[in-house]
C-alpha atoms as a PDB file:
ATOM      1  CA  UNK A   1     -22.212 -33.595  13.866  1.00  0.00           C
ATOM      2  CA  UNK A   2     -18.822 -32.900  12.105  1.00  0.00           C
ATOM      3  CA  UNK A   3     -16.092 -30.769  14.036  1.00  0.00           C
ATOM      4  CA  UNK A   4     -15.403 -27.508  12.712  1.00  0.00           C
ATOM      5  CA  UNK A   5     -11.942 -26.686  10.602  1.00  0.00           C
ATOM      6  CA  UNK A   6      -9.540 -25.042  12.532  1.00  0.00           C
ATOM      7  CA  UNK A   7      -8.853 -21.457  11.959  1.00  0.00           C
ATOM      8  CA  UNK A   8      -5.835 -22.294  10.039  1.00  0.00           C
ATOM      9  CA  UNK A   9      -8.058 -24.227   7.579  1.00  0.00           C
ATOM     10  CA  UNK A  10      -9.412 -21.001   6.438  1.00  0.00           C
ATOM     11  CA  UNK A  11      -9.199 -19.621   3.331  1.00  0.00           C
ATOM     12  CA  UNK A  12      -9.921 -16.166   4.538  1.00  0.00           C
ATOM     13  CA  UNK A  13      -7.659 -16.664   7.869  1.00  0.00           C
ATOM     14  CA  UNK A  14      -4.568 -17.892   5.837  1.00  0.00           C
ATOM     15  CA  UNK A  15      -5.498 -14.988   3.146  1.00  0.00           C
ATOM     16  CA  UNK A  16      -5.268 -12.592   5.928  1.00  0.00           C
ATOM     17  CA  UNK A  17      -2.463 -13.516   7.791  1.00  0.00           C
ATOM     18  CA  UNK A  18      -0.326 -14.009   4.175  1.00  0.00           C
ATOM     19  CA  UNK A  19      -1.349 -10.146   3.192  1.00  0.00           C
ATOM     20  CA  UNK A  20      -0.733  -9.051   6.836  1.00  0.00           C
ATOM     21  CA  UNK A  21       2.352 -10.518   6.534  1.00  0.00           C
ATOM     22  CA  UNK A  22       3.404  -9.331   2.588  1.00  0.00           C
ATOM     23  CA  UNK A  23       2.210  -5.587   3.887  1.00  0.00           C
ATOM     24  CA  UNK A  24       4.504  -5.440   6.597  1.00  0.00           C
ATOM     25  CA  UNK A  25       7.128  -6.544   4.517  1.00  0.00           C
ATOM     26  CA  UNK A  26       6.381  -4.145   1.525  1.00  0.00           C
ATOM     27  CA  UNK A  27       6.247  -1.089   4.039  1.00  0.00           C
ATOM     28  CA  UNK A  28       9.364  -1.799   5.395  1.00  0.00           C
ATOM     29  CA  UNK A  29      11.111  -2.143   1.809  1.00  0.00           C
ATOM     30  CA  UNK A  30       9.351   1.067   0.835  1.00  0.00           C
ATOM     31  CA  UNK A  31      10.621   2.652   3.627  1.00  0.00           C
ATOM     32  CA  UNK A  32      11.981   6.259   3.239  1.00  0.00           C
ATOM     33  CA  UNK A  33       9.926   7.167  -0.021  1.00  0.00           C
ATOM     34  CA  UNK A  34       7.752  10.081   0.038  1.00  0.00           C
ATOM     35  CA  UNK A  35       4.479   9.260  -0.174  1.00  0.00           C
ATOM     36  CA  UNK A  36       5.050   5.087   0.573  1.00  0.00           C
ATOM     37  CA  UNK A  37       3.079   2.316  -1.811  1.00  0.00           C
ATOM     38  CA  UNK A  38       1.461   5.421  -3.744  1.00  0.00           C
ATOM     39  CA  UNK A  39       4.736   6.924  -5.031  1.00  0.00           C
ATOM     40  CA  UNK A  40       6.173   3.594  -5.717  1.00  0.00           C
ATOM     41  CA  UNK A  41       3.080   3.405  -7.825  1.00  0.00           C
ATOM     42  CA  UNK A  42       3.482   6.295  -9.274  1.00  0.00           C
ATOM     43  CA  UNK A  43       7.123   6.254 -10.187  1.00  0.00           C
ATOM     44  CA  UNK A  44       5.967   2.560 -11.664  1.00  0.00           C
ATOM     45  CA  UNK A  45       3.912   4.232 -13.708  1.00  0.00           C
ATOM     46  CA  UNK A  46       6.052   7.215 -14.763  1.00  0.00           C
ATOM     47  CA  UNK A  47       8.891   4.701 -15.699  1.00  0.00           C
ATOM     48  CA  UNK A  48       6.345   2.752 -18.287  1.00  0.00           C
ATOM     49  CA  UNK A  49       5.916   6.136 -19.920  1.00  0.00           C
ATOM     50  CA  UNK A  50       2.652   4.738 -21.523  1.00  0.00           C
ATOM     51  CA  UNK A  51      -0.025   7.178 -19.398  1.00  0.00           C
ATOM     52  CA  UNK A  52       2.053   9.556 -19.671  1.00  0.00           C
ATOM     53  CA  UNK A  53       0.245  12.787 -18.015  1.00  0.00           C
ATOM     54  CA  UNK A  54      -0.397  13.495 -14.465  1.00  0.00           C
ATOM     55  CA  UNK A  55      -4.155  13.075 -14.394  1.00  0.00           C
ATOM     56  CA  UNK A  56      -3.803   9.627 -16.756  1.00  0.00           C
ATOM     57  CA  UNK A  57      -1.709   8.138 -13.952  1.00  0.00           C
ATOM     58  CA  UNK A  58      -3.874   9.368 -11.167  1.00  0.00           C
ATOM     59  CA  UNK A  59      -6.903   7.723 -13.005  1.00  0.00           C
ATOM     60  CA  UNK A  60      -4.900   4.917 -13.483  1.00  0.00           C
ATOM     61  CA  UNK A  61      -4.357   4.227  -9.942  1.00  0.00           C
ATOM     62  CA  UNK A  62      -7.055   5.445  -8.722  1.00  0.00           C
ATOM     63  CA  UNK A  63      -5.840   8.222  -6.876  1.00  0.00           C
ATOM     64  CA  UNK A  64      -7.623  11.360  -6.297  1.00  0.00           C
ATOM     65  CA  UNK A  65      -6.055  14.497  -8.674  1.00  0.00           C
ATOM     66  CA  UNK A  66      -5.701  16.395  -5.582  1.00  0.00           C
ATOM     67  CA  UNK A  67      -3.575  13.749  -3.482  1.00  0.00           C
ATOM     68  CA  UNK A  68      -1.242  13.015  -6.680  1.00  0.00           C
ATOM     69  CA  UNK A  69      -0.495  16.893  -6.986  1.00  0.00           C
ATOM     70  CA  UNK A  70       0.619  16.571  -2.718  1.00  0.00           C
ATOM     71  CA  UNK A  71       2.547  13.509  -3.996  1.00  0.00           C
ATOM     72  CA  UNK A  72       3.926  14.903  -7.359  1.00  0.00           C
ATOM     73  CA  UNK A  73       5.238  18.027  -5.324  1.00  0.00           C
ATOM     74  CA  UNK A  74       7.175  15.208  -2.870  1.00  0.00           C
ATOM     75  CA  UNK A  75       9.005  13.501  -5.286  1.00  0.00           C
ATOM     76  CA  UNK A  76       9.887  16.494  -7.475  1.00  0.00           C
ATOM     77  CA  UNK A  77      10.899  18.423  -4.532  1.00  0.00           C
ATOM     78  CA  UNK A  78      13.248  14.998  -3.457  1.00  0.00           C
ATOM     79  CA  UNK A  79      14.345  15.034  -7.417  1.00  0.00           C
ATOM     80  CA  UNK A  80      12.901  11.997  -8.742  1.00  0.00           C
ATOM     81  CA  UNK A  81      10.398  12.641 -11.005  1.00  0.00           C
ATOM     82  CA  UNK A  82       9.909  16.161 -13.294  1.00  0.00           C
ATOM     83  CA  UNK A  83       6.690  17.700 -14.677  1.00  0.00           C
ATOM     84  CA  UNK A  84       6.675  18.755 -17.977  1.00  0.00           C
ATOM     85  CA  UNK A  85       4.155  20.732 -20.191  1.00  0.00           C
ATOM     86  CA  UNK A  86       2.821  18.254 -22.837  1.00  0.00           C
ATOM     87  CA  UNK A  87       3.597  19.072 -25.803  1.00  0.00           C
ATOM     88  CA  UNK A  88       0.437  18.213 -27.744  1.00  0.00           C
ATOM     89  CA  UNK A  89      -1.574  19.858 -25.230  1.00  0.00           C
ATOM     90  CA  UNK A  90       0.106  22.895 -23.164  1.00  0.00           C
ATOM     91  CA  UNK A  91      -2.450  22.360 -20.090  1.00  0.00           C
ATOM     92  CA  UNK A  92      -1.841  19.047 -19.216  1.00  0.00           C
ATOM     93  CA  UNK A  93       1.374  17.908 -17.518  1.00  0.00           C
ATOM     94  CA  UNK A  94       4.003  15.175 -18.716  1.00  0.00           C
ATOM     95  CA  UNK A  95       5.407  13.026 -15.262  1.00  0.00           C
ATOM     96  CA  UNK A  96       8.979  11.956 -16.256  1.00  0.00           C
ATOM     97  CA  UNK A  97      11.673   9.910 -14.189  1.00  0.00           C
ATOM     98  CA  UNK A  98      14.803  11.397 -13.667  1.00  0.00           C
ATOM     99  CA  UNK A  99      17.806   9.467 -13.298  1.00  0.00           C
ATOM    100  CA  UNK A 100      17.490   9.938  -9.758  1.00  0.00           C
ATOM    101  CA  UNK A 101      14.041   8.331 -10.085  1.00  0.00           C
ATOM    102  CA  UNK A 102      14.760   5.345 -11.694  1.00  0.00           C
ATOM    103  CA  UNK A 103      17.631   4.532  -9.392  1.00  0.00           C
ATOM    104  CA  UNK A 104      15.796   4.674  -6.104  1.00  0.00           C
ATOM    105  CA  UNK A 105      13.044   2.946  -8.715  1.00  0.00           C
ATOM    106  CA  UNK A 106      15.361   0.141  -9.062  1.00  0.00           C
ATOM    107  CA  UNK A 107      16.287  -0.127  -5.696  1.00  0.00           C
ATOM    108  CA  UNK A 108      12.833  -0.508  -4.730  1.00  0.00           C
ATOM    109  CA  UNK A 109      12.201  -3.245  -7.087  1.00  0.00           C
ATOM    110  CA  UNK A 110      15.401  -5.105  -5.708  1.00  0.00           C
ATOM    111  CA  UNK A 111      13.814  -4.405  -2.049  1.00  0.00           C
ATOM    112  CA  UNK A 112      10.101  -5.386  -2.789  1.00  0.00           C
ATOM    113  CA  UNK A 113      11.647  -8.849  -4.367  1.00  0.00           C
ATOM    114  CA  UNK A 114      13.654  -9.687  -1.487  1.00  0.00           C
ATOM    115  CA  UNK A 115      10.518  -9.065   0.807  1.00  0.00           C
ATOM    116  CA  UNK A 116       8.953 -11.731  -1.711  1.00  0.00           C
ATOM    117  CA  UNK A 117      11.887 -14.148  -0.946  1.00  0.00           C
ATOM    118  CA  UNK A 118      11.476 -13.688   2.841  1.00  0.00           C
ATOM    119  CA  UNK A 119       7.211 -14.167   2.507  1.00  0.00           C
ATOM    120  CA  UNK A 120       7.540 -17.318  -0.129  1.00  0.00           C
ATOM    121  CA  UNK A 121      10.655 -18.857   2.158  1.00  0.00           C
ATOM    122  CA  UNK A 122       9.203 -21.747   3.259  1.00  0.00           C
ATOM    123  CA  UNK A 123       8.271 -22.899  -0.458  1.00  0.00           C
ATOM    124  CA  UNK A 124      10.650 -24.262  -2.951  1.00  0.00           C
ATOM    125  CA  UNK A 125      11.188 -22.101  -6.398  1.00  0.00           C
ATOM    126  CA  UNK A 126       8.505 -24.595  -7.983  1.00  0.00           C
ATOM    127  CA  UNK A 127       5.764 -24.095  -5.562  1.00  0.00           C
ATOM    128  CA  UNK A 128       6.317 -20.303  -5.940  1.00  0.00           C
ATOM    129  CA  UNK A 129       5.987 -20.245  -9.026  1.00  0.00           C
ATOM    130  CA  UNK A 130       2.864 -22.776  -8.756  1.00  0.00           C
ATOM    131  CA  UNK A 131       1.362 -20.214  -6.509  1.00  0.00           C
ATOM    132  CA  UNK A 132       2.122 -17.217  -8.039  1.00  0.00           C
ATOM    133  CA  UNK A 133       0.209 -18.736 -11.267  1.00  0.00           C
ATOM    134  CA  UNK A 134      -2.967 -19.613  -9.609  1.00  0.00           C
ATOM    135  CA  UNK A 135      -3.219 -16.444  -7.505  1.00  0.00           C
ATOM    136  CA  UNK A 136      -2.741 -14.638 -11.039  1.00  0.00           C
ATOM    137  CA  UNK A 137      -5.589 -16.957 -12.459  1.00  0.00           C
ATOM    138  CA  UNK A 138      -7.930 -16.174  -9.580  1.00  0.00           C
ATOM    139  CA  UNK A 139      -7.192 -12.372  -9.376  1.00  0.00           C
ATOM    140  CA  UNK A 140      -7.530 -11.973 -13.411  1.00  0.00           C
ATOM    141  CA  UNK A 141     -10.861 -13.819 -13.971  1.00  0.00           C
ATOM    142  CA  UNK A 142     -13.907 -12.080 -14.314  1.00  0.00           C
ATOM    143  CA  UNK A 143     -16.639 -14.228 -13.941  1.00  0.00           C
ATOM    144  CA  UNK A 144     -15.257 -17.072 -16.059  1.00  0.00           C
ATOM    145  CA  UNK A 145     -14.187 -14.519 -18.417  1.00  0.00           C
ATOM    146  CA  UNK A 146     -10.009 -14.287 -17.570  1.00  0.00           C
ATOM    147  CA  UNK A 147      -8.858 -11.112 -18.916  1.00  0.00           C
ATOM    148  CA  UNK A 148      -5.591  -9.470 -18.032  1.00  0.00           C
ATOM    149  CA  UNK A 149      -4.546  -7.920 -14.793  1.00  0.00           C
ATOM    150  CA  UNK A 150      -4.764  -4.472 -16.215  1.00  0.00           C
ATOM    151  CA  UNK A 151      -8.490  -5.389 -17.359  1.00  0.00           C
ATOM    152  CA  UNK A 152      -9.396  -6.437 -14.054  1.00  0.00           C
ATOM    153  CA  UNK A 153      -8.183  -3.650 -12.276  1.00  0.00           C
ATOM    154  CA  UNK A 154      -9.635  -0.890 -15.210  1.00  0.00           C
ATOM    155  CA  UNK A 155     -13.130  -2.598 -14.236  1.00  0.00           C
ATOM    156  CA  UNK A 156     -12.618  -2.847 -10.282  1.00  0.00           C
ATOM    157  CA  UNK A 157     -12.005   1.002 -10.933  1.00  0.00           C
ATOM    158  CA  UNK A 158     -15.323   1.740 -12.639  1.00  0.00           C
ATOM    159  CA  UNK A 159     -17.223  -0.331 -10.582  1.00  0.00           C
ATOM    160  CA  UNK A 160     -15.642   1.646  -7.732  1.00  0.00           C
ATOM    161  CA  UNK A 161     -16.390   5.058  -9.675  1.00  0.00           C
ATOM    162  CA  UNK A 162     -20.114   4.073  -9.819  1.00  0.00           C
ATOM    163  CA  UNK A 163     -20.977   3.105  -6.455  1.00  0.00           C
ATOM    164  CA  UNK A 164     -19.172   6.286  -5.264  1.00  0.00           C
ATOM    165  CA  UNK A 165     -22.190   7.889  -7.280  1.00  0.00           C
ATOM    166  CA  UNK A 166     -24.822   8.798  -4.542  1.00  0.00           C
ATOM    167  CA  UNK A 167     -27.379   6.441  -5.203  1.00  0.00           C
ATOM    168  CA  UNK A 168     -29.934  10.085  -5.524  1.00  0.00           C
ATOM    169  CA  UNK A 169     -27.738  10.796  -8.477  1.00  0.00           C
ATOM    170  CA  UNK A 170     -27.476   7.650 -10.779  1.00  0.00           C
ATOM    171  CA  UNK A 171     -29.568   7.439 -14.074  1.00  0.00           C
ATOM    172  CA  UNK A 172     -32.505   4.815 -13.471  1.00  0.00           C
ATOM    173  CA  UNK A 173     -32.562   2.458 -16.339  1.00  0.00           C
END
């Protein structure tokens, strides 16, 4: 009979406590922002410029069109993001930064890397940078099939979207 590994041996313990620990640490540094971890999405998004319209970043990131209208209203009432008719089509809305927006945008960056620093402390610049890699390798492969982080997360999304389908409701192949 062999002797059980101690908690701390666990992968799924030491997972655990590391995003317990990163959470705390990323609500703290997001501290003060209407809405929390979803606006700091959101204003992530809205500073790529690439989505572009409201609904397009709530799809993105998988937020419901109803919560990012509560959220929208936040930050344009607090002046950091505006919502512009699209040109190409007058119905949908255009989420832009303002320079308000990308200031507190930075300063959330600069507070969300120091929170890094403070969770990676007890490893030397190489071993971050080990660890970061191979976290990035497991979160990004599909099956053997590595894509990129946006690929991954575009099919955790669907996959999501389908088995929020009532079973009653999906098409039987």
């Amino acid at each position: 009979m062999t002797t059980p590994p101690t908690v701390d041996a666990d992968l799924g313990w030491t997972l655990g406590t590391v995003m317990r620990s990163y959470m705390k640490l990323s609500e703290h540094a997001l501290a003060g922002v209407p809405g929390g971890p979803r606006s700091y999405l959101v204003l992530t998004a809205a500073a790529n410029g690439e989505l572009g319209s409201q609904l397009a970043i709530a799809q993105h990131l998988n937020i419901d069109r109803t919560v990012m209208t509560y959220l929208l209203d936040d930050l344009e009432n607090e002046g950091l993001v505006e919502r512009k008719p699209d040109p190409a089509d007058r119905r949908a809305r255009r989420v832009l930064l303002t320079d308000a927006g990308r200031e507190l945008l930075c300063t959330l960056e600069r507070r969300l890397r120091q929170a890094e620093e403070a969770l990676l402390g007890p490893l030397d610049g190489g071993e971050r940078e080990v660890l970061r890699s191979l976290l990035r390798r497991i979160a990004t492969d599909d099956g053997g099939h590595r894509g990129s982080a946006c690929d991954v997360a575009e099919r955790i999304v669907a996959e999501d979207a389908v088995a929020a389908v009532p079973t009653s409701r999906r098409r039987r192949s």
